[in-house]
N, C-alpha and C. Protein backbone atom coordinates (compact mmCIF):
# COMPACT_ATOMS: atom_id res chain seq x y z
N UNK A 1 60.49 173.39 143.87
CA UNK A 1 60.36 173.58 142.46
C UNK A 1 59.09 172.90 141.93
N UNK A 2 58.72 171.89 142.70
CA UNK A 2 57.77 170.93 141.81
C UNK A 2 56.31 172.18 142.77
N UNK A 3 56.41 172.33 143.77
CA UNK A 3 55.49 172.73 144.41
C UNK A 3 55.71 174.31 143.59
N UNK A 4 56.18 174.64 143.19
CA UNK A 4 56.24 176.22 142.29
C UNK A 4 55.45 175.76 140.77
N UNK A 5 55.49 174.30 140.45
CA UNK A 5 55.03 174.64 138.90
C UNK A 5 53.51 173.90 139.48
N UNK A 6 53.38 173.24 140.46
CA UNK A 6 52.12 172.93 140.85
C UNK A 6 51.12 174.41 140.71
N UNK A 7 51.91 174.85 141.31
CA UNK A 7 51.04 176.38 141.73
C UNK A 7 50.38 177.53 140.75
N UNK A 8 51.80 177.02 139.74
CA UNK A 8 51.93 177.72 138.43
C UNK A 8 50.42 177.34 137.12
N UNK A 9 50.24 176.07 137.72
CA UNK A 9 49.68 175.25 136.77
C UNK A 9 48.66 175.50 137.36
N UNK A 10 47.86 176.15 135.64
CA UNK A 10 46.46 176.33 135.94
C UNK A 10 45.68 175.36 135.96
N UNK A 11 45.88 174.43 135.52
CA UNK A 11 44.46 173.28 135.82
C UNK A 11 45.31 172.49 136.30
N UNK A 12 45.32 171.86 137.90
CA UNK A 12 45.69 170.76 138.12
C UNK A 12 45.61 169.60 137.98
N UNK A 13 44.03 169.31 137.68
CA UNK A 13 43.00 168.51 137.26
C UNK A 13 43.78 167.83 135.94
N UNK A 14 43.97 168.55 134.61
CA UNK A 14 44.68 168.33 133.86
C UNK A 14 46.11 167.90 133.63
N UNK A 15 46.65 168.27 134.75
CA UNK A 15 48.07 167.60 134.99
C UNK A 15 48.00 166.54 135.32
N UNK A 16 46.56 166.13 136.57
CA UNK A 16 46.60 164.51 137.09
C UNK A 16 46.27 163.68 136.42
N UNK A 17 45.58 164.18 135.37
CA UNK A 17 45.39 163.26 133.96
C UNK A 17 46.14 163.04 132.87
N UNK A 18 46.63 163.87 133.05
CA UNK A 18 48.22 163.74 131.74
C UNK A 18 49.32 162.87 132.49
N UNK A 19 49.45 162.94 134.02
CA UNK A 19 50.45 162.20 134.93
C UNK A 19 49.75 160.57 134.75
N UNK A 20 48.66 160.59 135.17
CA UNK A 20 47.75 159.31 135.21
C UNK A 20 47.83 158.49 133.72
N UNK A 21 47.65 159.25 132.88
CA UNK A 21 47.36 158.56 131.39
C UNK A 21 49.43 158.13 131.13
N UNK A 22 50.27 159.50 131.42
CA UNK A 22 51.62 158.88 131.30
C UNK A 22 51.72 157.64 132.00
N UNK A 23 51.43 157.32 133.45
CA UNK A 23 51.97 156.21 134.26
C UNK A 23 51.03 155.07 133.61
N UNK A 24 49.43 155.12 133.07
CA UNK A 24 49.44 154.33 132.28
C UNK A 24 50.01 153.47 131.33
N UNK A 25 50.07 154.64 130.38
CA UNK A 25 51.36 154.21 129.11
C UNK A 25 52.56 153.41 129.25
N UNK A 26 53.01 153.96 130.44
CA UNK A 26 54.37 153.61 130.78
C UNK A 26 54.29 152.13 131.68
N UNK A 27 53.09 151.55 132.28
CA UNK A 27 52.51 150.35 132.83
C UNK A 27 52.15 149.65 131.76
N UNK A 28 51.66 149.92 129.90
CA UNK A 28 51.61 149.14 129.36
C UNK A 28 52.76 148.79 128.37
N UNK A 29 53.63 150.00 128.36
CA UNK A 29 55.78 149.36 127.81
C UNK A 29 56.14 148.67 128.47
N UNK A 30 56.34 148.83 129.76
CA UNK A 30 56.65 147.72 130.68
C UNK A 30 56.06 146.50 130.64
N UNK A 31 54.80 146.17 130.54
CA UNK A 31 54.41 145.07 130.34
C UNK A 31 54.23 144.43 129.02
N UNK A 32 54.96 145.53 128.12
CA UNK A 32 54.93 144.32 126.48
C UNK A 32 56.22 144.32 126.65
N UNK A 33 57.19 145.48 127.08
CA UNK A 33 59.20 144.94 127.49
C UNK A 33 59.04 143.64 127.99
N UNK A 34 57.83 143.08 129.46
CA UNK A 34 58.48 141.71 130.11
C UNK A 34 57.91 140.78 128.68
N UNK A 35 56.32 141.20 128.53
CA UNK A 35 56.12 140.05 127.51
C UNK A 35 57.28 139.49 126.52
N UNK A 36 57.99 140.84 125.76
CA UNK A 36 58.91 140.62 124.90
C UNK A 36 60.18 139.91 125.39
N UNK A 37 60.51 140.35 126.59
CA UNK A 37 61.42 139.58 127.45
C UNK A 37 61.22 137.91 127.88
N UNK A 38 60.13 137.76 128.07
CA UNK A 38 59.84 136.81 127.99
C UNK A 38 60.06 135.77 126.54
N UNK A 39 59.40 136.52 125.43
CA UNK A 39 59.28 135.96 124.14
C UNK A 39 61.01 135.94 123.70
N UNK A 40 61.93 136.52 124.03
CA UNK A 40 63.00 136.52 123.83
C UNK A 40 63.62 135.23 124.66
N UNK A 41 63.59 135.10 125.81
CA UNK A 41 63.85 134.28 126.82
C UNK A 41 63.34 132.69 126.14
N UNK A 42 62.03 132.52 126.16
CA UNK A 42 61.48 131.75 125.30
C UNK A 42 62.11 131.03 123.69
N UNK A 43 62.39 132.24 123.09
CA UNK A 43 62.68 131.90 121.86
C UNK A 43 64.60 131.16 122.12
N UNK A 44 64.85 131.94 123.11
CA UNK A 44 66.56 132.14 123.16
C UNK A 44 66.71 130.07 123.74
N UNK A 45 65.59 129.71 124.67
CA UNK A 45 65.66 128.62 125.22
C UNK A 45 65.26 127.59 123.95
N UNK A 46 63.66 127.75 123.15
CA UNK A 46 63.88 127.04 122.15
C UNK A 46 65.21 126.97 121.17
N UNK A 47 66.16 127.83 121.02
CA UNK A 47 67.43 127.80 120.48
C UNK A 47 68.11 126.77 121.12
N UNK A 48 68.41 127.08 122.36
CA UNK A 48 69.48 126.33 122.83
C UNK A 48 69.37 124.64 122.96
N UNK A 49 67.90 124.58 122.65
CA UNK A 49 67.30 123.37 123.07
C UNK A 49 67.31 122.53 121.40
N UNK A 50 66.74 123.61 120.61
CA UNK A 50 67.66 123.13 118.97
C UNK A 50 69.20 122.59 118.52
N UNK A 51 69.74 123.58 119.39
CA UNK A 51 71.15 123.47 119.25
C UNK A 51 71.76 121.66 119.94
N UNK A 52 71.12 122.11 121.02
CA UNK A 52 71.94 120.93 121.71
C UNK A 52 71.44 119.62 121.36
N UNK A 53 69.85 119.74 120.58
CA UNK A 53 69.46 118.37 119.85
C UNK A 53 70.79 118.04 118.76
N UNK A 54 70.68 119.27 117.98
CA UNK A 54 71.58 119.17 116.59
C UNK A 54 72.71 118.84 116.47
N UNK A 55 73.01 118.76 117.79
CA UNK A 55 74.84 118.61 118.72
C UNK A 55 74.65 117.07 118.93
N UNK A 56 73.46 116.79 119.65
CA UNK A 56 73.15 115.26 120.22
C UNK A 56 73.14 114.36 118.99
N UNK A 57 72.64 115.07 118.08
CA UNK A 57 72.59 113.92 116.80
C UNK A 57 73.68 114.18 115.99
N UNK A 58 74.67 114.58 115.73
CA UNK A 58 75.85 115.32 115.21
C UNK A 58 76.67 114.11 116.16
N UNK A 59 76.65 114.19 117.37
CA UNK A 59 77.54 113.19 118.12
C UNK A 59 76.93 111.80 117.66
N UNK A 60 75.92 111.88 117.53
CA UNK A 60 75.35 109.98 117.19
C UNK A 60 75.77 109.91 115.71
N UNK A 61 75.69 110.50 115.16
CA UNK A 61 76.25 110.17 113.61
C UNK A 61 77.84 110.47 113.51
N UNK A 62 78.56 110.79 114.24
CA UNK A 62 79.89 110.25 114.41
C UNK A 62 80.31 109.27 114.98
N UNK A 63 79.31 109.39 115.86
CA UNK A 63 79.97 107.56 116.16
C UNK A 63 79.53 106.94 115.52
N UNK A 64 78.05 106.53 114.83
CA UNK A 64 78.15 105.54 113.53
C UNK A 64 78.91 105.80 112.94
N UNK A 65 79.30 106.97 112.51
CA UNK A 65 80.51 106.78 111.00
C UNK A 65 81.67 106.37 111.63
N UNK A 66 82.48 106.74 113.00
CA UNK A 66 83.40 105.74 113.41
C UNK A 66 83.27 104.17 113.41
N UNK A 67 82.05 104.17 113.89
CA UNK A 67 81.37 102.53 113.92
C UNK A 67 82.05 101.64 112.33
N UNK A 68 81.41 102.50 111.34
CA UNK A 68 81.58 101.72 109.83
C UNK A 68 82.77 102.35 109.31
N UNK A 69 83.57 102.69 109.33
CA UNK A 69 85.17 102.91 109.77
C UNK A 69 86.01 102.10 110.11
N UNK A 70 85.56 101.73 111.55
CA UNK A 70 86.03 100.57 112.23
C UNK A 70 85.55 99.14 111.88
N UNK A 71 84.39 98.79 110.99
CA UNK A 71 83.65 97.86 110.49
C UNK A 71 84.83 97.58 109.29
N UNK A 72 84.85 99.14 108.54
CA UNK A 72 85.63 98.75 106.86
C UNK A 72 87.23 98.73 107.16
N UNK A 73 87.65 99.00 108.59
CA UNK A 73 89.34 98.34 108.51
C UNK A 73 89.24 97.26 108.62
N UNK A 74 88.43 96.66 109.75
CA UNK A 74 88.73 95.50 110.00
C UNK A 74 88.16 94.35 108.63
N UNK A 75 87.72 95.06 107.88
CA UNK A 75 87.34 94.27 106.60
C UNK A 75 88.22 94.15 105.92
N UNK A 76 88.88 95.39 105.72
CA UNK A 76 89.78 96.05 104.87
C UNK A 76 91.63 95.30 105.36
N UNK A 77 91.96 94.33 106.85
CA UNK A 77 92.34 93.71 107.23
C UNK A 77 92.18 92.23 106.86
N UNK A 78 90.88 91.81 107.30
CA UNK A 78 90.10 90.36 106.81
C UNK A 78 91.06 90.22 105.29
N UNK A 79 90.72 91.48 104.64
CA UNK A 79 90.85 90.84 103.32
C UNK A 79 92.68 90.96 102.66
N UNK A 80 93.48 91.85 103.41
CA UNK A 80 94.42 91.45 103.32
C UNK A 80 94.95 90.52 103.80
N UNK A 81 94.81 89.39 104.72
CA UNK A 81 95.16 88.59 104.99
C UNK A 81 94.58 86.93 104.28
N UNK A 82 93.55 87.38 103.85
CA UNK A 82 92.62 86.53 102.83
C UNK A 82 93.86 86.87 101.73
N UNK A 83 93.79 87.95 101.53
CA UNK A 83 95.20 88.17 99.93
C UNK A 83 96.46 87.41 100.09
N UNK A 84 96.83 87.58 101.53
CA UNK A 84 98.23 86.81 101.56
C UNK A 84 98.08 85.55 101.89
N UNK A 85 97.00 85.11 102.25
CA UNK A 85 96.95 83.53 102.19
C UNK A 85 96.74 83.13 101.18
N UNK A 86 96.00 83.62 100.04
CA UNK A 86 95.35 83.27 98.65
C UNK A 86 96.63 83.58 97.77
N UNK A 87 97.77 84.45 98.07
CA UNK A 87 98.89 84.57 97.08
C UNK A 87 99.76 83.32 97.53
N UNK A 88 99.78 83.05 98.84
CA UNK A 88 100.76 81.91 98.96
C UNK A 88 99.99 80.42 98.66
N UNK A 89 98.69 80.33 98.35
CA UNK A 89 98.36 79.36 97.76
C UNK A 89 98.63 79.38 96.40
N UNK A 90 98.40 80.31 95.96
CA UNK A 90 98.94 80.63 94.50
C UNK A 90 100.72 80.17 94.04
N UNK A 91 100.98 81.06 95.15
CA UNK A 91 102.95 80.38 95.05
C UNK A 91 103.06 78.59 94.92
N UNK A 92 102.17 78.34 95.78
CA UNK A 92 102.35 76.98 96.33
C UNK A 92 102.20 76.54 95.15
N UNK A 93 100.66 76.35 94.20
CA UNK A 93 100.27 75.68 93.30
C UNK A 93 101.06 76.05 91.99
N UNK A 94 101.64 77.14 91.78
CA UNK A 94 102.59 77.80 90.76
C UNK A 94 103.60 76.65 90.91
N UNK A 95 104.40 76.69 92.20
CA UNK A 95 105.13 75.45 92.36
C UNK A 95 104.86 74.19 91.80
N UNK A 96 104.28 73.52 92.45
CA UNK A 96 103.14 72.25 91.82
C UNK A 96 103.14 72.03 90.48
N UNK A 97 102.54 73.34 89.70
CA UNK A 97 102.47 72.91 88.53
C UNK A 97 103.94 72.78 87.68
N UNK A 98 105.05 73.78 88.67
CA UNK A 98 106.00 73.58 87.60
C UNK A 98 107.10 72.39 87.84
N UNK A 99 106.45 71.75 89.03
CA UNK A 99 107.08 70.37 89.34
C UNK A 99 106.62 68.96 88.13
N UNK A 100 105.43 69.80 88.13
CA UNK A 100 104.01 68.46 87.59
C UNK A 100 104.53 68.81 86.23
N UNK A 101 105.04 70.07 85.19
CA UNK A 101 105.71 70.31 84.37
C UNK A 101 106.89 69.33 83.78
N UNK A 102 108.11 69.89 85.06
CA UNK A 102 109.23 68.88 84.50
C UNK A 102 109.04 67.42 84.33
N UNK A 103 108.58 66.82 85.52
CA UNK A 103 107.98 65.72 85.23
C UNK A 103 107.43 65.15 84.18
N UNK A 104 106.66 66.20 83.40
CA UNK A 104 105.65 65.62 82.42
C UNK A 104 106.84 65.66 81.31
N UNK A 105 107.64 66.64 81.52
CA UNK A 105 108.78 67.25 80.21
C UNK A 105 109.64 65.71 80.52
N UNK A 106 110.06 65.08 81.05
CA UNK A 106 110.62 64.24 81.76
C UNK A 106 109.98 62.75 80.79
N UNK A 107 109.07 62.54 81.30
CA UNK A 107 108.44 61.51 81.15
C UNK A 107 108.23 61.97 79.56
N UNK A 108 108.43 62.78 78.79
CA UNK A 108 107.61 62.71 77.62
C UNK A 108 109.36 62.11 76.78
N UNK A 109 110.19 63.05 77.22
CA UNK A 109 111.94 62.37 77.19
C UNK A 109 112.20 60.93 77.34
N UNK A 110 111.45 60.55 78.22
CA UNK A 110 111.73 59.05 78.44
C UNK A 110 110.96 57.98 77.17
N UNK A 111 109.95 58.94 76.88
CA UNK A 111 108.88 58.12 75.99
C UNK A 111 109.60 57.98 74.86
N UNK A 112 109.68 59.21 74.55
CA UNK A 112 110.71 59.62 73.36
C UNK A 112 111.92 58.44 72.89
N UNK A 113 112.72 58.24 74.28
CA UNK A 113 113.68 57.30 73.83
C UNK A 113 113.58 56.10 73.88
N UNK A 114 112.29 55.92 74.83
CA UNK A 114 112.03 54.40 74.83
C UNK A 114 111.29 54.06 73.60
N UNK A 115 110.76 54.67 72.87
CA UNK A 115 109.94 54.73 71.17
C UNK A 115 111.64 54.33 70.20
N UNK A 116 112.41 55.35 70.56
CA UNK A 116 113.87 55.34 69.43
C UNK A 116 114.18 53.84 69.63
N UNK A 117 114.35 53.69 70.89
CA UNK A 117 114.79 52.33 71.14
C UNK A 117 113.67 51.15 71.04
N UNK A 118 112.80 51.30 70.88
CA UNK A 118 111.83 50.40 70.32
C UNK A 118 111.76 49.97 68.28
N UNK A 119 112.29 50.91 68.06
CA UNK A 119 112.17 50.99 66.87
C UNK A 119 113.62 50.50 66.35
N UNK A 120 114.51 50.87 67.54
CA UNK A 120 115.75 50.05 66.80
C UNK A 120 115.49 48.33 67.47
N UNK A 121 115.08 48.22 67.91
CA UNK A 121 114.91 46.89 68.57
C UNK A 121 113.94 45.99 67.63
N UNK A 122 113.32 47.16 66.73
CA UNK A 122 112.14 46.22 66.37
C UNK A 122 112.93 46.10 64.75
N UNK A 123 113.76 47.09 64.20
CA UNK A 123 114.45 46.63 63.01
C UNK A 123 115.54 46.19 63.10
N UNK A 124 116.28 45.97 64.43
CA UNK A 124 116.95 44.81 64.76
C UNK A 124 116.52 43.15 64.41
N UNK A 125 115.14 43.22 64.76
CA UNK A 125 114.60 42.08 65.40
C UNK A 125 114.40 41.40 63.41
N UNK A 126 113.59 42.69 62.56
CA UNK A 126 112.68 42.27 61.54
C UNK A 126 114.43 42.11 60.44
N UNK A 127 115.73 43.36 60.65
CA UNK A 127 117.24 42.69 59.93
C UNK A 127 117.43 41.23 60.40
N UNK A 128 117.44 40.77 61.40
CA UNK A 128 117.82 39.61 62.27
C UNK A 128 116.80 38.12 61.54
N UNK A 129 115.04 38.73 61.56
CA UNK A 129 114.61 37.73 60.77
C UNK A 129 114.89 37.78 59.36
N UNK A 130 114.88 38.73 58.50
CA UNK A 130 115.17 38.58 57.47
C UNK A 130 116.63 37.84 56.91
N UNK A 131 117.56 38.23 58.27
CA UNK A 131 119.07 37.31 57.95
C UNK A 131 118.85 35.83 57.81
N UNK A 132 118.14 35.80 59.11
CA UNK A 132 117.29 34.30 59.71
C UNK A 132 117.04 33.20 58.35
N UNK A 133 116.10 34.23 57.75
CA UNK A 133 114.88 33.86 56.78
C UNK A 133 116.06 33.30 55.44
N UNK A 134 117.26 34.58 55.08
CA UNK A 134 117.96 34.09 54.18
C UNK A 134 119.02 33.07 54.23
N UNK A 135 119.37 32.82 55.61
CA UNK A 135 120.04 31.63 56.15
C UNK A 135 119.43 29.72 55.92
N UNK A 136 118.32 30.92 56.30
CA UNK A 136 117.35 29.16 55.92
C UNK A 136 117.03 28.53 54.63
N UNK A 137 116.89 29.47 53.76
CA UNK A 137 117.08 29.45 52.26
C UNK A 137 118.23 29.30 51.56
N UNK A 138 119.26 29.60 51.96
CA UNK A 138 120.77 29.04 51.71
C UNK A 138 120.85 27.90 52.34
N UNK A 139 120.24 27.03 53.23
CA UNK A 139 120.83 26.07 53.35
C UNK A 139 119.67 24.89 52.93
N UNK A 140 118.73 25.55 52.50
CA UNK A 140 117.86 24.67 51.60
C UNK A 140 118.35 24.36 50.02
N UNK A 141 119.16 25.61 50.22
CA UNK A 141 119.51 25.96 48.01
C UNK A 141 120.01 24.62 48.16
């Protein structure tokens, strides 16, 4: 068949140049397909090589943020236990003062009656001289 349209074909000359210029053409698709294949290949590797940075630092900034996480419990610990020591100093001195209270309520009771009783002691003392005083004058009259 091919040797029937060879035969057929009036200018051969013209066929080997239309065959020649096709296998050309078709030698320079092929070689912008690998270029492009290439540029694809290329581009597809700068991707992956983006990606897995963006992944690498994605993993480093989770573990800092676990890092200060684990920084703010254990703070966040520190300071509850700072709270419950600082409330039971608080209890303690609440105590204290309401000891240092009665006491004072106490002692101000005692003052109190040792004043009443000073005062009867002392117009005991000033009835007693004045009896004194009129005794001595009756037995001068």
């Amino acid at each position: 068949m091919i040797r029937q349209k060879v035969y057929e074909a009036k200018e051969p000359e013209k066929i080997l140049t239309e065959t020649h210029a096709n296998k050309t053409a078709a030698l320079k698709l092929q070689s912008k397909a690998e270029k492009a294949s290439q540029r694809a290949a290329s581009m597809h590797n700068d991707v992956t090589v983006g990606i897995k940075k963006s992944l690498d630092k994605a993993e480093e900034a989770q573990k800092q943020a676990q890092m200060k996480l684990d920084e703010a419990n254990a703070s966040i610990e520190k300071t509850k236990s700072t709270l419950s020591l600082t409330e039971d100093e608080v209890k303690s001195l609440e105590s204290r003062v309401d000891e240092a209270t009665d006491r004072t309520r106490k002692l101000v009771n005692m003052t109190d009656h040792l004043k009443a009783q000073y005062i009867k002691i002392m117009s005991n003392t000033k009835a007693a001289g004045q009896s004194a005083a009129g005794l001595k004058l009756k037995q001068f009259a």
